[in-house]
Protein backbone atom coordinates (compact mmCIF):
# COMPACT_ATOMS: atom_id res chain seq x y z
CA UNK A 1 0.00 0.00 0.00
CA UNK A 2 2.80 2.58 0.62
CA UNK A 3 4.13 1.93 -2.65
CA UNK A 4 1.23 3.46 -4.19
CA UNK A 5 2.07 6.52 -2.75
CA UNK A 6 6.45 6.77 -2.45
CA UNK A 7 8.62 6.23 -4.55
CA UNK A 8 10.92 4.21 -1.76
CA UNK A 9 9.60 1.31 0.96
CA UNK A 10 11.84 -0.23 3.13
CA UNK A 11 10.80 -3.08 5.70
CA UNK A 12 12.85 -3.97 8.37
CA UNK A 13 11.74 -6.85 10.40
CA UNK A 14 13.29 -7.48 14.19
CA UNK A 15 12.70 -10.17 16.29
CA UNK A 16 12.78 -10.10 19.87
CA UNK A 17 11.47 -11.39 23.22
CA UNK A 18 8.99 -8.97 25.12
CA UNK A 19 8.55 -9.14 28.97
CA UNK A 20 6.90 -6.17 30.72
CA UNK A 21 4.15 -4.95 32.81
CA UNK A 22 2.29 -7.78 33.82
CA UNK A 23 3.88 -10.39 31.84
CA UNK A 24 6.85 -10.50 34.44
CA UNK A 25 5.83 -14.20 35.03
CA UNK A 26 6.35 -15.44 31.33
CA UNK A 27 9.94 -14.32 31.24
CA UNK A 28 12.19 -17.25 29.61
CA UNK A 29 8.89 -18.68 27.90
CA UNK A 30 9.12 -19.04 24.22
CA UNK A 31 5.45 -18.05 23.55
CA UNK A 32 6.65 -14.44 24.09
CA UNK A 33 9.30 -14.33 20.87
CA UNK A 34 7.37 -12.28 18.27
CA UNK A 35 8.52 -10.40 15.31
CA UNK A 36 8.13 -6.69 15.05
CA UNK A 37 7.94 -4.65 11.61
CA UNK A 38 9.16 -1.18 10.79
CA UNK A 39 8.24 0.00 8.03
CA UNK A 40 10.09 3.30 6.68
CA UNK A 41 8.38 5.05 3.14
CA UNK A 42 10.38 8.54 0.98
């Protein structure tokens, strides 16, 4: 969709482990490894 609108679309994809606020118990469990997207458009 960005590409409709500039010229240039980069993705950048980083994958980490969360852990915060109330999810202090799930530290060190593998259900909490997601992948996070930036996307940057010129």
């Amino acid at each position: 969709m960005l590409e409709k609108h500039r010229k240039s679309v980069e993705m950048i994809e980083v994958d980490y482990k969360y852990s915060f606020g109330t999810h202090g118990h799930k530290v060190g469990d593998n259900k909490n490894s997601v992948s996070e997207y930036l996307f940057i458009a010129r």
